[in-house]
C-alpha atoms as a PDB file:
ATOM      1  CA  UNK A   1      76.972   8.934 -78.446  1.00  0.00           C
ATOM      2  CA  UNK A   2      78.619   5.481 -77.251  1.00  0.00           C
ATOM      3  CA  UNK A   3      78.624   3.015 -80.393  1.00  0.00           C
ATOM      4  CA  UNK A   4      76.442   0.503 -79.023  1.00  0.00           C
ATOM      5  CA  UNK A   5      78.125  -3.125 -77.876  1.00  0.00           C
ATOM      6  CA  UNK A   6      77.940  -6.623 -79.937  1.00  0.00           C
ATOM      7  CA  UNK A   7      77.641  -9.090 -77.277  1.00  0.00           C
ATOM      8  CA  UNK A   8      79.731 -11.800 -77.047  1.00  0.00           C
ATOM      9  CA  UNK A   9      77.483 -14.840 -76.153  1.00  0.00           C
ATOM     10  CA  UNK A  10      79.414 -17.386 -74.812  1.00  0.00           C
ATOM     11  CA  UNK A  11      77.718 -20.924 -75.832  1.00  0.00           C
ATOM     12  CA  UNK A  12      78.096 -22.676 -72.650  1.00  0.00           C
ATOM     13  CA  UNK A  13      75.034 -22.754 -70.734  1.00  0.00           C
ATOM     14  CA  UNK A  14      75.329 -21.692 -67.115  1.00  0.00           C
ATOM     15  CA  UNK A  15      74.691 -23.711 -63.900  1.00  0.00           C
ATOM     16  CA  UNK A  16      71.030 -22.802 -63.493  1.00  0.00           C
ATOM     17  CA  UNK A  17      70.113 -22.064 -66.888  1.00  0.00           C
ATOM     18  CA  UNK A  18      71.430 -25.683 -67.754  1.00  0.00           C
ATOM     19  CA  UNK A  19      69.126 -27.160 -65.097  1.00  0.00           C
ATOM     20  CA  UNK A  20      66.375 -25.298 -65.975  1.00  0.00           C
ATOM     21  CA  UNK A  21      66.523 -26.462 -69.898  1.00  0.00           C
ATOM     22  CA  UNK A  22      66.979 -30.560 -68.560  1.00  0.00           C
ATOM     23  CA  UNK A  23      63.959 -29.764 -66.029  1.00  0.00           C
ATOM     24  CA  UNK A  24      61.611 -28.342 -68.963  1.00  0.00           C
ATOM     25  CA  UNK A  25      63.109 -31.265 -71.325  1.00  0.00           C
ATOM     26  CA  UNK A  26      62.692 -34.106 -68.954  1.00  0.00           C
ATOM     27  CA  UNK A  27      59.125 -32.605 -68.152  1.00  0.00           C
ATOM     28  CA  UNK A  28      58.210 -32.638 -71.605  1.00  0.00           C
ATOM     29  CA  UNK A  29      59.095 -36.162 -72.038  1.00  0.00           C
ATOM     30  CA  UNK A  30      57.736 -37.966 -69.381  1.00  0.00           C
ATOM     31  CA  UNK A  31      54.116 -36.362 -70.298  1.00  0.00           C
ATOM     32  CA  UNK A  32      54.962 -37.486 -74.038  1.00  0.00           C
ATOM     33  CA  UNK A  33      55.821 -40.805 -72.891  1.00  0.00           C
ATOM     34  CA  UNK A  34      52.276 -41.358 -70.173  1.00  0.00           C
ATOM     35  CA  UNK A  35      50.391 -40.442 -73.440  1.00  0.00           C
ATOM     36  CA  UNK A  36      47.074 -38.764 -74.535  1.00  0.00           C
ATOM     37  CA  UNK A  37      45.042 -40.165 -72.042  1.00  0.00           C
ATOM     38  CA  UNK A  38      47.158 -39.107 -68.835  1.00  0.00           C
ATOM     39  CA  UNK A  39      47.394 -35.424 -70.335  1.00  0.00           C
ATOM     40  CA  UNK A  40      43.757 -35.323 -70.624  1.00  0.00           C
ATOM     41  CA  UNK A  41      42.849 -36.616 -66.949  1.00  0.00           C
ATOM     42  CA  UNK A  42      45.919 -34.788 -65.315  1.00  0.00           C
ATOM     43  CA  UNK A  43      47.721 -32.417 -67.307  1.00  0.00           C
ATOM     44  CA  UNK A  44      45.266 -30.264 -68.877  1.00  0.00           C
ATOM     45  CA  UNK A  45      43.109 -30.031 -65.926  1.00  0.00           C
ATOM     46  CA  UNK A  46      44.743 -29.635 -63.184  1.00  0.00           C
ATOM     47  CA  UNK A  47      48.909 -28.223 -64.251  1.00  0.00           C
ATOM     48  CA  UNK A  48      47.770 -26.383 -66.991  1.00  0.00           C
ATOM     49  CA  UNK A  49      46.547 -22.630 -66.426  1.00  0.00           C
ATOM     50  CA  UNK A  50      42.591 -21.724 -66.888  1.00  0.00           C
ATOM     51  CA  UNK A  51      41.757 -19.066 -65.169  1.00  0.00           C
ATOM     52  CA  UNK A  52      38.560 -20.695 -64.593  1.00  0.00           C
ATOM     53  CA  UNK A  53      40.000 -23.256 -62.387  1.00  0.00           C
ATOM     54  CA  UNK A  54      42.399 -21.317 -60.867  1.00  0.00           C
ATOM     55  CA  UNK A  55      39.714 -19.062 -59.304  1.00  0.00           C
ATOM     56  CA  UNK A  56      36.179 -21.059 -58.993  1.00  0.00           C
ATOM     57  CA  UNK A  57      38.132 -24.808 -58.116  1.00  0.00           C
ATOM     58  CA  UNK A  58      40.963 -22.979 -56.201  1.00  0.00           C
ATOM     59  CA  UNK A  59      43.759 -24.795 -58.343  1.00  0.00           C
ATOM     60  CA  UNK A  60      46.353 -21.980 -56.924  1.00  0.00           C
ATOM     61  CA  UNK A  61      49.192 -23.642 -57.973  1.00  0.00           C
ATOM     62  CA  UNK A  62      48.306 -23.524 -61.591  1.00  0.00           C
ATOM     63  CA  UNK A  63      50.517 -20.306 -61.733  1.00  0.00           C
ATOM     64  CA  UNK A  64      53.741 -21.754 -61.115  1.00  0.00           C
ATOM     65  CA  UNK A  65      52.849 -25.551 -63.040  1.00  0.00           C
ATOM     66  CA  UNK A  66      51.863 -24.137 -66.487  1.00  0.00           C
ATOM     67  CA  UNK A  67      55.323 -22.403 -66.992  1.00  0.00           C
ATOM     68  CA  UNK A  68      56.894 -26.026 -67.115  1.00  0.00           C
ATOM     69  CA  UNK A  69      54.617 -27.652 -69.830  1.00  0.00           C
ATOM     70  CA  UNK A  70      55.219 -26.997 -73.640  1.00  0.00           C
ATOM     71  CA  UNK A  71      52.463 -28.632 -76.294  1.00  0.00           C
ATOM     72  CA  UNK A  72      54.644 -29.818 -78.585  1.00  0.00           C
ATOM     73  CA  UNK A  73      58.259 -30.008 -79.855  1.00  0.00           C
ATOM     74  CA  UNK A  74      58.271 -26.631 -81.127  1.00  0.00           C
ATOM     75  CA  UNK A  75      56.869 -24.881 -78.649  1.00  0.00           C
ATOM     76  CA  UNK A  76      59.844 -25.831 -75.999  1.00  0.00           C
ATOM     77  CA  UNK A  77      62.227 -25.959 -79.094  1.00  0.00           C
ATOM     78  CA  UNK A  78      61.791 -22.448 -79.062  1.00  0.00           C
ATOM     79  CA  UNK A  79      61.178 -21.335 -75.501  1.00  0.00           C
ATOM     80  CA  UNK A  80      64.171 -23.041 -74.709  1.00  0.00           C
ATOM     81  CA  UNK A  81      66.574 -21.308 -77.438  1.00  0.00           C
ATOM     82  CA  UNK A  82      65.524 -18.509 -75.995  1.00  0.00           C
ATOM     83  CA  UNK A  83      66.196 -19.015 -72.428  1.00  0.00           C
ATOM     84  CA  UNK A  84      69.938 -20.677 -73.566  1.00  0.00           C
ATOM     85  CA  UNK A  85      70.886 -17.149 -74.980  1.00  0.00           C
ATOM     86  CA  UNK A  86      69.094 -14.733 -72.531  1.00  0.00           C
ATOM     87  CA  UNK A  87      69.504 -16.447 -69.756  1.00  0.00           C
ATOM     88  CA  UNK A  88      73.197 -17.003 -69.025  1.00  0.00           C
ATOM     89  CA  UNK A  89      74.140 -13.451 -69.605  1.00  0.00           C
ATOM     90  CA  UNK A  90      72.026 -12.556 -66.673  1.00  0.00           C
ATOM     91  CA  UNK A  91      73.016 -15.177 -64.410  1.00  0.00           C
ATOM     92  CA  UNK A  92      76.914 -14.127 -64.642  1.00  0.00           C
ATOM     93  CA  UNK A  93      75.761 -10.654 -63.824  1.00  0.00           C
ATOM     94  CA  UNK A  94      73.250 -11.150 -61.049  1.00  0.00           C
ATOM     95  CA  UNK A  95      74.347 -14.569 -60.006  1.00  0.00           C
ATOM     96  CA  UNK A  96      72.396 -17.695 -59.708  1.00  0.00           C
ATOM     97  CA  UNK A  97      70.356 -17.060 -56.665  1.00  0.00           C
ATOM     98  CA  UNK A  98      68.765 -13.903 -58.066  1.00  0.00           C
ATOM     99  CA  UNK A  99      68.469 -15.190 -61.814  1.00  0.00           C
ATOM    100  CA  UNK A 100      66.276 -18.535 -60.495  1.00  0.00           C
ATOM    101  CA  UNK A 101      64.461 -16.182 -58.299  1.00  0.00           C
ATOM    102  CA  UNK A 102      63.771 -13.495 -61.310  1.00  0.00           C
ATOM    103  CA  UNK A 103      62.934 -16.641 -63.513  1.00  0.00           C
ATOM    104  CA  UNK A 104      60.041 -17.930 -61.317  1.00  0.00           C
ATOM    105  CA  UNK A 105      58.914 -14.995 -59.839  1.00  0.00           C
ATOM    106  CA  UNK A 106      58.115 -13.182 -63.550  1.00  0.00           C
ATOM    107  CA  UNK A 107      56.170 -16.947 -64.456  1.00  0.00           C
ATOM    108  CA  UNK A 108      54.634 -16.715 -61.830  1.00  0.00           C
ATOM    109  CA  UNK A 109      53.686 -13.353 -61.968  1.00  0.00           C
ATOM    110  CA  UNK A 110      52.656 -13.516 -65.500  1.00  0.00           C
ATOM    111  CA  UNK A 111      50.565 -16.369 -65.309  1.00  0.00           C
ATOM    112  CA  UNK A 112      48.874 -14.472 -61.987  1.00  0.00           C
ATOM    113  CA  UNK A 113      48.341 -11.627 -64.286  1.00  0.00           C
ATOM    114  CA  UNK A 114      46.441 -13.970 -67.295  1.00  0.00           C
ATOM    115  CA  UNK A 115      44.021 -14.985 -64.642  1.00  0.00           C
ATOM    116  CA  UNK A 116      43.161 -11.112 -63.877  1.00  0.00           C
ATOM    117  CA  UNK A 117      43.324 -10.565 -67.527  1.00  0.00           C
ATOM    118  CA  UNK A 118      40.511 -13.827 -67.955  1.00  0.00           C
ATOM    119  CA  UNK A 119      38.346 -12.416 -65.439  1.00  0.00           C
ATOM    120  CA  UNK A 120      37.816  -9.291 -67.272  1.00  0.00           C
ATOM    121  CA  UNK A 121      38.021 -10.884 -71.046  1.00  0.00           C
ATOM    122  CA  UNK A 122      35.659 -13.933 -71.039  1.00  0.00           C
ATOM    123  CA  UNK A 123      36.588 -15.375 -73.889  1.00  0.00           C
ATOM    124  CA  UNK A 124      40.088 -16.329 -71.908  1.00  0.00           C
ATOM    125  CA  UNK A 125      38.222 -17.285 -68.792  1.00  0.00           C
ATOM    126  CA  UNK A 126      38.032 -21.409 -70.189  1.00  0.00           C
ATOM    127  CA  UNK A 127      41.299 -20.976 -71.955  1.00  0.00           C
ATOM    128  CA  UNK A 128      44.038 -23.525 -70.458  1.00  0.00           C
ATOM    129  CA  UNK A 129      47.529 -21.689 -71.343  1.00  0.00           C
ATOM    130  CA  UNK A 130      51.093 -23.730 -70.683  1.00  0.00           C
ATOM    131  CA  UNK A 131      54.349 -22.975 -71.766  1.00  0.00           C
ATOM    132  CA  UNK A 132      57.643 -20.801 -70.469  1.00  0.00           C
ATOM    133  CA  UNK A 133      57.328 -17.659 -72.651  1.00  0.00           C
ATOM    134  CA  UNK A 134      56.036 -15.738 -70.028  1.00  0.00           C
ATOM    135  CA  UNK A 135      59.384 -16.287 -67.803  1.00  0.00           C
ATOM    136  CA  UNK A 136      60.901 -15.940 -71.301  1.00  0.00           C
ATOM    137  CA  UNK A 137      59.486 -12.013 -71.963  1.00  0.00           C
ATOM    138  CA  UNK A 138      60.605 -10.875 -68.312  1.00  0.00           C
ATOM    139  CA  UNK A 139      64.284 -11.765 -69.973  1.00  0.00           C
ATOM    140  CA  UNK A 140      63.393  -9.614 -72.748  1.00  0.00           C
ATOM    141  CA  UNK A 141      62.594  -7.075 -70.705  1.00  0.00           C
ATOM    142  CA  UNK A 142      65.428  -7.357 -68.721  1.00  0.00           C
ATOM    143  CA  UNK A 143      68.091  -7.295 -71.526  1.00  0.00           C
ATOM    144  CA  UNK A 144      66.436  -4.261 -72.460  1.00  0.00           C
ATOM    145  CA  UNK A 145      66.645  -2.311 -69.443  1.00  0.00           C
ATOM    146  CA  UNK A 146      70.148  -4.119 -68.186  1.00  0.00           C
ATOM    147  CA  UNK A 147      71.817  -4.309 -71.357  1.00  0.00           C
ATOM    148  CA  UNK A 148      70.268  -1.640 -73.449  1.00  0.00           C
ATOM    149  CA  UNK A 149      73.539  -0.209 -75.324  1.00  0.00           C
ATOM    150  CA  UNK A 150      73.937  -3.724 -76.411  1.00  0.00           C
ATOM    151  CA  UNK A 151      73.773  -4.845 -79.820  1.00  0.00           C
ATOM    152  CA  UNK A 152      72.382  -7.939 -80.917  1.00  0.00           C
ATOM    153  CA  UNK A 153      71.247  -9.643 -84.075  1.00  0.00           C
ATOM    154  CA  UNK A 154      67.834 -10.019 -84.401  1.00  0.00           C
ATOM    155  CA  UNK A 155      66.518 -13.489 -86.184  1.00  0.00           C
ATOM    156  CA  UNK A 156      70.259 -13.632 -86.506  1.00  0.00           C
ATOM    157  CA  UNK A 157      70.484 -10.879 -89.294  1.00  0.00           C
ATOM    158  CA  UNK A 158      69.008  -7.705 -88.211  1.00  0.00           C
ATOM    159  CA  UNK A 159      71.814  -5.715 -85.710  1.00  0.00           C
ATOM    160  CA  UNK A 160      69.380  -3.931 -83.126  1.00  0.00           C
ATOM    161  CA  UNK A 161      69.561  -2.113 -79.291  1.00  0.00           C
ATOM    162  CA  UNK A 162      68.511  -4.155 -76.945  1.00  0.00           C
ATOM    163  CA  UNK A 163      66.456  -1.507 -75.242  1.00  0.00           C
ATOM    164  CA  UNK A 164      63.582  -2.194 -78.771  1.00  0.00           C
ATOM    165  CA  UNK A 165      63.762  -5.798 -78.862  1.00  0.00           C
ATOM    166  CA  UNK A 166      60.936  -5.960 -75.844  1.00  0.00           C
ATOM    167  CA  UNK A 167      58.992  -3.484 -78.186  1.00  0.00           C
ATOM    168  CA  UNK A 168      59.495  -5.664 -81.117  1.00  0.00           C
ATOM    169  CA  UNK A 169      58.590  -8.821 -79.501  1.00  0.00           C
ATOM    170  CA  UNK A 170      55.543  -7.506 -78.417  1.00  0.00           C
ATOM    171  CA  UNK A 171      54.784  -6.089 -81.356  1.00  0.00           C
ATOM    172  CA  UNK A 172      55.119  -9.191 -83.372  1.00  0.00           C
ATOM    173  CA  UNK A 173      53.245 -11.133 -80.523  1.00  0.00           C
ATOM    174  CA  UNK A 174      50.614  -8.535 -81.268  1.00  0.00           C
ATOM    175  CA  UNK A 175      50.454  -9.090 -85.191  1.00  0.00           C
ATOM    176  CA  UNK A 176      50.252 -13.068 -84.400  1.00  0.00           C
ATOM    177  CA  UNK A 177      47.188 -12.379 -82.241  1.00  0.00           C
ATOM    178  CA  UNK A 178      45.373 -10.174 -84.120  1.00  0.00           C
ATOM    179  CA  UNK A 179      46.152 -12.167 -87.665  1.00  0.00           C
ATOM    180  CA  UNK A 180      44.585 -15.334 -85.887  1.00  0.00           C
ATOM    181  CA  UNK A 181      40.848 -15.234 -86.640  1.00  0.00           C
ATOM    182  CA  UNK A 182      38.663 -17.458 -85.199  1.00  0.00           C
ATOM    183  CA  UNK A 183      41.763 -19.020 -82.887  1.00  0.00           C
ATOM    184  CA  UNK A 184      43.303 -15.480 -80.959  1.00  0.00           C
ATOM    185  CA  UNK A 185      43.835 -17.272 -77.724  1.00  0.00           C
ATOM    186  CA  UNK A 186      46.069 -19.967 -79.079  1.00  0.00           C
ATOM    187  CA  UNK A 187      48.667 -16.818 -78.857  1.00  0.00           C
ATOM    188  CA  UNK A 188      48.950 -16.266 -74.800  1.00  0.00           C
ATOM    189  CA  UNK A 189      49.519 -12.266 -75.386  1.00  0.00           C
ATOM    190  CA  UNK A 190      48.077 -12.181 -72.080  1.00  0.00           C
ATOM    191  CA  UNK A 191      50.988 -14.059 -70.391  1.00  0.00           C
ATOM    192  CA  UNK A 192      53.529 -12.417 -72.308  1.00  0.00           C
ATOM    193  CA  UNK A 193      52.242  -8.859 -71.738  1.00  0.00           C
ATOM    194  CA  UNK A 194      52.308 -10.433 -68.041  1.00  0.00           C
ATOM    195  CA  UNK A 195      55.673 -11.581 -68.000  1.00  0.00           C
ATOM    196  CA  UNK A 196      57.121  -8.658 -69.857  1.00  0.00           C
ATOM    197  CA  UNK A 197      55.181  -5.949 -67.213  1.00  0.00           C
ATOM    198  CA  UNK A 198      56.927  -8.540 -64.347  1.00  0.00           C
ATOM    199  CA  UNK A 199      60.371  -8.231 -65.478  1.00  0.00           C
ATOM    200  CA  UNK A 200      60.079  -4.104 -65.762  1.00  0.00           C
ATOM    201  CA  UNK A 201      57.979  -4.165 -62.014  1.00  0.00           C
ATOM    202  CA  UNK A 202      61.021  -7.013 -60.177  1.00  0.00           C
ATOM    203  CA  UNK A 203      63.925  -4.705 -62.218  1.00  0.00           C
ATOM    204  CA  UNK A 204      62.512  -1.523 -61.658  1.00  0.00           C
ATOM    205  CA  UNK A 205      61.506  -1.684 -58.277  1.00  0.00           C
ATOM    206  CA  UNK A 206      57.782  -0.363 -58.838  1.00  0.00           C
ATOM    207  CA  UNK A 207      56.251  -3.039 -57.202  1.00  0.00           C
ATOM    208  CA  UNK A 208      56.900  -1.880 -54.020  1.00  0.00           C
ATOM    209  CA  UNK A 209      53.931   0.673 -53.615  1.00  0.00           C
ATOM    210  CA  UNK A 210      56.085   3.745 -51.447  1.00  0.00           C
ATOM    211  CA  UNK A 211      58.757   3.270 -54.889  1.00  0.00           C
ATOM    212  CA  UNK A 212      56.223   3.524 -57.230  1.00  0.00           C
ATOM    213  CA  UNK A 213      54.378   6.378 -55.667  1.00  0.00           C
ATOM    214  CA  UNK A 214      57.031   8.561 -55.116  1.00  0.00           C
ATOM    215  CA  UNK A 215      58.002   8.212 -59.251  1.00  0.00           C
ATOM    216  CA  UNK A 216      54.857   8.399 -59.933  1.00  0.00           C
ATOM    217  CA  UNK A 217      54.959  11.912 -57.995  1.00  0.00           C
ATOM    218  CA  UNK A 218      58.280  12.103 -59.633  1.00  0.00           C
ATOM    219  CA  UNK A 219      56.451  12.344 -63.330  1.00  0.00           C
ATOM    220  CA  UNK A 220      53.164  14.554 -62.177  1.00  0.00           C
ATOM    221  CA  UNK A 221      55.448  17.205 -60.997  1.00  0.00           C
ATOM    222  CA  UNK A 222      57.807  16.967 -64.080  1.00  0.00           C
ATOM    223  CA  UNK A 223      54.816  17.049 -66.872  1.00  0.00           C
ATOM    224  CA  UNK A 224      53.489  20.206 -64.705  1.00  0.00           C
ATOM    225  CA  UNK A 225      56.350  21.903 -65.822  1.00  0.00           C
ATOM    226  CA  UNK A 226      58.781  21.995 -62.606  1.00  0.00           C
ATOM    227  CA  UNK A 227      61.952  21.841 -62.093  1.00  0.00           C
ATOM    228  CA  UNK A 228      63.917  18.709 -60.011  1.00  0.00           C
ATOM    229  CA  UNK A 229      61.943  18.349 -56.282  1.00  0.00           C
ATOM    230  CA  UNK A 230      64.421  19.434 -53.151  1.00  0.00           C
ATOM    231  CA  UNK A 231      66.002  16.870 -51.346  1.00  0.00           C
ATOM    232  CA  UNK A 232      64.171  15.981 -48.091  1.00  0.00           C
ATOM    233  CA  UNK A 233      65.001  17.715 -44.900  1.00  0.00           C
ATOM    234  CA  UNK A 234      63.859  15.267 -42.979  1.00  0.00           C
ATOM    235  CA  UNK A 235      66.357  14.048 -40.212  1.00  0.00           C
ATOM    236  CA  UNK A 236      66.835  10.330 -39.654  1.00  0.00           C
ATOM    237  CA  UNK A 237      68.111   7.378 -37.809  1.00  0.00           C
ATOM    238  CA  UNK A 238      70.828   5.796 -40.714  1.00  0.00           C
ATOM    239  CA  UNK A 239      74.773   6.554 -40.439  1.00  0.00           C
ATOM    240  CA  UNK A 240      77.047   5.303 -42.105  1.00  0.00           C
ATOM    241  CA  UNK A 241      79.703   2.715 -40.884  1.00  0.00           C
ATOM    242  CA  UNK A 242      82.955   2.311 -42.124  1.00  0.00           C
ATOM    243  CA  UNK A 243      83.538  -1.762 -43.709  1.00  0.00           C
ATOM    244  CA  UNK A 244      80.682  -2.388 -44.722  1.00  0.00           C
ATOM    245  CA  UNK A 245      79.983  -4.488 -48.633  1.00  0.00           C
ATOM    246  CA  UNK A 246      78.932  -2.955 -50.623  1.00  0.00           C
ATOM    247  CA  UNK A 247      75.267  -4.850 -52.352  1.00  0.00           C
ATOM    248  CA  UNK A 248      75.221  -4.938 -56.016  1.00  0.00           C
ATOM    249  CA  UNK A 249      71.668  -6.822 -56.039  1.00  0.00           C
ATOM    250  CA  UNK A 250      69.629  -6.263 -58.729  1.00  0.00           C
ATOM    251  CA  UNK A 251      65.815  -7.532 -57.421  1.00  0.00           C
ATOM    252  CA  UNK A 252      64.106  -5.248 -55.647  1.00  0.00           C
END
């Protein structure tokens, strides 16, 4: 078995990463700095995300707004230590057009998926949620299907694979929820469960419903007990032709 790799973070923050911690910074201060009253009137009901509002007033862009609002220091304190070590990692690999487009297609995907999630739960129907952590899971989740030999220390003491710590966070998220009595929905498991599931769908491929069918065929016939399916016979159009580049894209 390959001894599993300690990443070497390297502390500089890369080009979109950088301008996506300034963006959620700068955000967060200018609402600080137009006070209560303005986040009352503006911010909480029409940037942040309640499924309520999204659905019965039509507010569709509450999706995308909520990922860029944190309610207080901590909150982005944390979000954004997060993205400054997951994120730059990913952008070398993938490169910055397909790391900004992972980044706000998971929050937006995740926040889509907490407004399914409150119309079947009503107790998160009214529930405004805000904050980056659902674009922060999806990294998770990508570390631990990209990088899943890698080893990392976890609350900076705990050497672990990258392919558990998406487990672990959600598993913790879990405890949090379920140890809140009387205030669950402070902790947006929803989102996070939403942005983790995005990040395994973008990664994977499975959102695309011929890909996901055709595993999903792939898994009947193996728990049936049979062996690898044939290749196709089918003929086609495709041939190959010498000079072509190769793609290395990750997003499918």
């Amino acid at each position: 078995m390959p001894t599993p790799r300690q990443l070497q973070f390297d502390l500089r923050p890369s080009y979109v990463v950088l301008r996506l911690l300034i963006i959620n910074a700068a955000i967060f201060a200018l609402v600080a700095l137009l006070g209560e009253r303005t986040e009352r009137l503006v911010v909480r009901p029409y940037l942040m995300l309640t499924p309520g509002q999204t659905l019965g007033d039509l507010f569709v862009w509450q999706p995308f707004t909520y990922m860029w609002l944190h309610e207080g220091f901590s909150h982005l304190f944390f979000n954004m230590l997060a993205l400054f070590f997951l994120g730059p990692p990913l952008e070398r690999r993938w490169g910055r057009r397909t790391f900004l487009k992972f980044y706000l297609l998971t929050g937006i995907m995740a926040g889509v998926f907490s407004v399914l999630v409150g119309v079947v739960v009503g107790s998160f129907y009214w529930v405004p949620i805000l904050g980056a952590s659902g674009a922060i899971l999806a990294l998770v989740a990508a570390w631990s299907m990209v990088l899943p030999n890698t080893q990392i220390l976890l609350f900076f003491v705990l050497p672990v694979r990258t392919r558990y710590v998406v487990w672990i966070a959600l598993g913790i998220d879990l405890v949090f929820f379920f140890s809140s009595a009387g205030d669950a929905t402070r902790v947006a498991v929803q989102t996070h469960i939403g942005g983790a599931l995005a990040g395994w769908l973008l990664i994977t491929g499975n959102w695309r419903p011929r890909v996901a069918w055709f595993r999903l065929n792939q898994l009947i016939h193996k728990w049936r007990g049979g062996g690898p399916r044939p290749p196709s016979k089918r003929k086609t159009n495709l041939r190959v032709i010498k000079g072509g580049r190769d793609d290395d894209r990750t997003l499918h």
